[in-house]
N, C-alpha and C. Protein backbone atom coordinates (compact mmCIF):
# COMPACT_ATOMS: atom_id res chain seq x y z
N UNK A 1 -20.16 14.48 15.52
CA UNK A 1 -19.98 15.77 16.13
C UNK A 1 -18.65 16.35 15.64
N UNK A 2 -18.74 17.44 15.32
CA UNK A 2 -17.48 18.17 14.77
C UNK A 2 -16.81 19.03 15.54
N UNK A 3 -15.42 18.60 15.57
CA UNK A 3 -14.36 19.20 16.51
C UNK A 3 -15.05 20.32 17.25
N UNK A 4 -15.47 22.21 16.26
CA UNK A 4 -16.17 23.07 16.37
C UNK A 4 -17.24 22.84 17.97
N UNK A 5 -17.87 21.98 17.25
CA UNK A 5 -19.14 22.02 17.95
C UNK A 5 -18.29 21.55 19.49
N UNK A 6 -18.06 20.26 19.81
CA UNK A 6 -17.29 20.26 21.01
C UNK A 6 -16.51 20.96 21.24
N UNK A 7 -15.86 21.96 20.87
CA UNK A 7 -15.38 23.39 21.29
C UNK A 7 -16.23 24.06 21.75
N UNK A 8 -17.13 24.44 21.20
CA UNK A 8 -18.55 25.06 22.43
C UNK A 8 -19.10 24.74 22.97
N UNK A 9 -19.26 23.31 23.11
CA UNK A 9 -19.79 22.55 24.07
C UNK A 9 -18.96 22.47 25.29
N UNK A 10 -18.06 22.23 25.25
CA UNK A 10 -16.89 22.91 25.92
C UNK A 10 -16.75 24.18 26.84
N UNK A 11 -16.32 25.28 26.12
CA UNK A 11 -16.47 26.49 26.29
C UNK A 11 -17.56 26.83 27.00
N UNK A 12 -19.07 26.14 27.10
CA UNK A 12 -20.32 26.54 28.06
C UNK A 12 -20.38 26.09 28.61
N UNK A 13 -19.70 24.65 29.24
CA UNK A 13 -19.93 23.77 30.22
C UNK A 13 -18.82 24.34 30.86
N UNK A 14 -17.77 25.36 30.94
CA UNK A 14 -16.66 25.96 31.53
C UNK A 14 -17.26 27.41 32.16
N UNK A 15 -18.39 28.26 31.40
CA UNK A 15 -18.90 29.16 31.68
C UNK A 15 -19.56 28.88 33.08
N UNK A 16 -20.35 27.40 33.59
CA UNK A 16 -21.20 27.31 34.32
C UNK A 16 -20.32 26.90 35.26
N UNK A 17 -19.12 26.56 35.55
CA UNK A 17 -18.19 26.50 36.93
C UNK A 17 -18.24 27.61 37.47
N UNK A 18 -17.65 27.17 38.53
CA UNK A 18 -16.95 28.54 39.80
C UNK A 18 -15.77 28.44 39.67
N UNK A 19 -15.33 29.69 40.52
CA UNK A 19 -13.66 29.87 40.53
C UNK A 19 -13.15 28.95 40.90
N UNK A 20 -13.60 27.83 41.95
CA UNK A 20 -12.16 26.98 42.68
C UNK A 20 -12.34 25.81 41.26
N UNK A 21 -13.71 25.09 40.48
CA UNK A 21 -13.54 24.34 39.37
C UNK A 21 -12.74 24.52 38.42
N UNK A 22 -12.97 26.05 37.53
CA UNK A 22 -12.34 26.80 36.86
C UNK A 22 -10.93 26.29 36.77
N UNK A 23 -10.05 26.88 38.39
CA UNK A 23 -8.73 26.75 38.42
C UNK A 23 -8.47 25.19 38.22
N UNK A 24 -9.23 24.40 38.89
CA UNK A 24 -8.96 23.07 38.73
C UNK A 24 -9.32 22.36 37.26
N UNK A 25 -9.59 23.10 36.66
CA UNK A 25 -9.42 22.61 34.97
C UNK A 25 -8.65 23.35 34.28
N UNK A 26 -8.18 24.10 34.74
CA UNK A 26 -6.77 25.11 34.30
C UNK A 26 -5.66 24.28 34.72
N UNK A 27 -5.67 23.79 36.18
CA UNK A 27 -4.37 23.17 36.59
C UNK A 27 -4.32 21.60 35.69
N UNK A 28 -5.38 21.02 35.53
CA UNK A 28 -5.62 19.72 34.86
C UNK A 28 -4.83 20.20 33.08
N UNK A 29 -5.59 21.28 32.44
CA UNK A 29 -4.80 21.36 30.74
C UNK A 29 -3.84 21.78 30.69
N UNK A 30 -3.08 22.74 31.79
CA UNK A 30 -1.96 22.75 31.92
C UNK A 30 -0.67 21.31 31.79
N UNK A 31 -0.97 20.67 32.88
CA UNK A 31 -0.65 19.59 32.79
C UNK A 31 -0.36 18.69 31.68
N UNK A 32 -1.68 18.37 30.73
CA UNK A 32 -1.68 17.82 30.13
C UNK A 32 -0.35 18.65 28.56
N UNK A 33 -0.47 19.39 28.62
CA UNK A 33 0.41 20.49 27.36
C UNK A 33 1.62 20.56 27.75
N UNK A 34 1.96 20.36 29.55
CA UNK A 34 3.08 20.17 29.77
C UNK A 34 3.82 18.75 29.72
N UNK A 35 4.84 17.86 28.70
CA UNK A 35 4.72 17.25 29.01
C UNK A 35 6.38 16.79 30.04
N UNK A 36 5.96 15.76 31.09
CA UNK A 36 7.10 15.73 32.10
C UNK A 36 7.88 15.52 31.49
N UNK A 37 9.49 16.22 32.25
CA UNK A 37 10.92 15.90 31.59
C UNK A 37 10.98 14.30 31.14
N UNK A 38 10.50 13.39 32.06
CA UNK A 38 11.38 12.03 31.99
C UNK A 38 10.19 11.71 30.68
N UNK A 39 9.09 12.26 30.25
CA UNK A 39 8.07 11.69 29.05
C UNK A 39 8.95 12.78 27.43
N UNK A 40 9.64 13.22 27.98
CA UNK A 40 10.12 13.98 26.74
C UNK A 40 12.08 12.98 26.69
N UNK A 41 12.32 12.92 27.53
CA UNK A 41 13.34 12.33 27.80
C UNK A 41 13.39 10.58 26.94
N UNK A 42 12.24 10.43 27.29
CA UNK A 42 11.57 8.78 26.77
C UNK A 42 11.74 9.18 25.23
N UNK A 43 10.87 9.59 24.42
CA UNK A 43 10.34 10.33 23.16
C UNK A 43 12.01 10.44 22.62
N UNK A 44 13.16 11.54 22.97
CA UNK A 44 13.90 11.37 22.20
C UNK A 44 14.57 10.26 22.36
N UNK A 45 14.74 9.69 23.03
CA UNK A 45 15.63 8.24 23.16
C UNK A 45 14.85 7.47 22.40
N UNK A 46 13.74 6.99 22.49
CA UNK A 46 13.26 6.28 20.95
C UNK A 46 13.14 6.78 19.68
N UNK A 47 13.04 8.60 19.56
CA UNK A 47 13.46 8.78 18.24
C UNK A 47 15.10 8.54 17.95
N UNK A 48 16.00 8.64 18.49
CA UNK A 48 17.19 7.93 18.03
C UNK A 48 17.15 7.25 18.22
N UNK A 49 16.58 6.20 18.99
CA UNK A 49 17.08 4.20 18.75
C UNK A 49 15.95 4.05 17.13
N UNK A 50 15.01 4.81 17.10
CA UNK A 50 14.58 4.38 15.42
C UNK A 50 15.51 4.67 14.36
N UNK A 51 15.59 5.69 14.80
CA UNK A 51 16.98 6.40 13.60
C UNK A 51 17.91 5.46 13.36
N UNK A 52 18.70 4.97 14.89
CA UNK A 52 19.86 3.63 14.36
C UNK A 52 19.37 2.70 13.77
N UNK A 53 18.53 2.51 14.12
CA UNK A 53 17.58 0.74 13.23
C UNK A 53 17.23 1.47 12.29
N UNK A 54 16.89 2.36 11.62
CA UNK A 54 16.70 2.47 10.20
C UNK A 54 18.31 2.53 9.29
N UNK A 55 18.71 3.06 10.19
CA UNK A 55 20.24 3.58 9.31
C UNK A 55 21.18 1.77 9.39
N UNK A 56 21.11 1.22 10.12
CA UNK A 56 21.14 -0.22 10.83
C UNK A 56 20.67 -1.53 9.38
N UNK A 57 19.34 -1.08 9.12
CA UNK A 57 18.68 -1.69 8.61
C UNK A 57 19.15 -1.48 6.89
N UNK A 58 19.34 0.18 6.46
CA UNK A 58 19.48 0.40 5.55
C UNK A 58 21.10 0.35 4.94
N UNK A 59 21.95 0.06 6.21
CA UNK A 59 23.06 -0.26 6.03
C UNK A 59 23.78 -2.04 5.40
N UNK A 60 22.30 -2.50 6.32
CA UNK A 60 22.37 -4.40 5.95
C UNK A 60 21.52 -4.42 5.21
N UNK A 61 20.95 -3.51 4.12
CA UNK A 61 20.79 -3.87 2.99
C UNK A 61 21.47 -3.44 2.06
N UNK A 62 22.29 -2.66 1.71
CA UNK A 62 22.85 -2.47 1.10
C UNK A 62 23.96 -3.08 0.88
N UNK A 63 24.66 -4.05 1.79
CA UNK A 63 25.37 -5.04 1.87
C UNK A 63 25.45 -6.34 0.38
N UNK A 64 23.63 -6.32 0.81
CA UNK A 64 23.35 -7.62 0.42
C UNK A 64 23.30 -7.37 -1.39
């Protein structure tokens, strides 16, 4: 199945809700696109602890 196609498959299975479903799959992808401070907070603190272990790594080799 191609991305496309579950996009309209999608899109018509959203047509056949009601308003209170609707909002409640609005409040659900919201969510998901938002992501929480402390999950963005996480994300850069391991992109700089990779950064030191590469620079770390590329420093003790160049040693050798």
């Amino acid at each position: 199945m191609t991305i496309t196609h579950e996009k309209l498959k999608i899109l018509e299975s959203l047509g056949s809700l009601d308003q209170g479903q609707t909002e409640e799959v609005l409040k659900y992808i919201k969510g998901l696109l938002q992501a929480p401070k402390a999950e963005a907070d996480y994300n850069r603190f391991k992109r700089e602890a990779m950064k030191e272990i590469r620079q770390a790594l590329n420093n003790s080799r160049k040693r050798f």
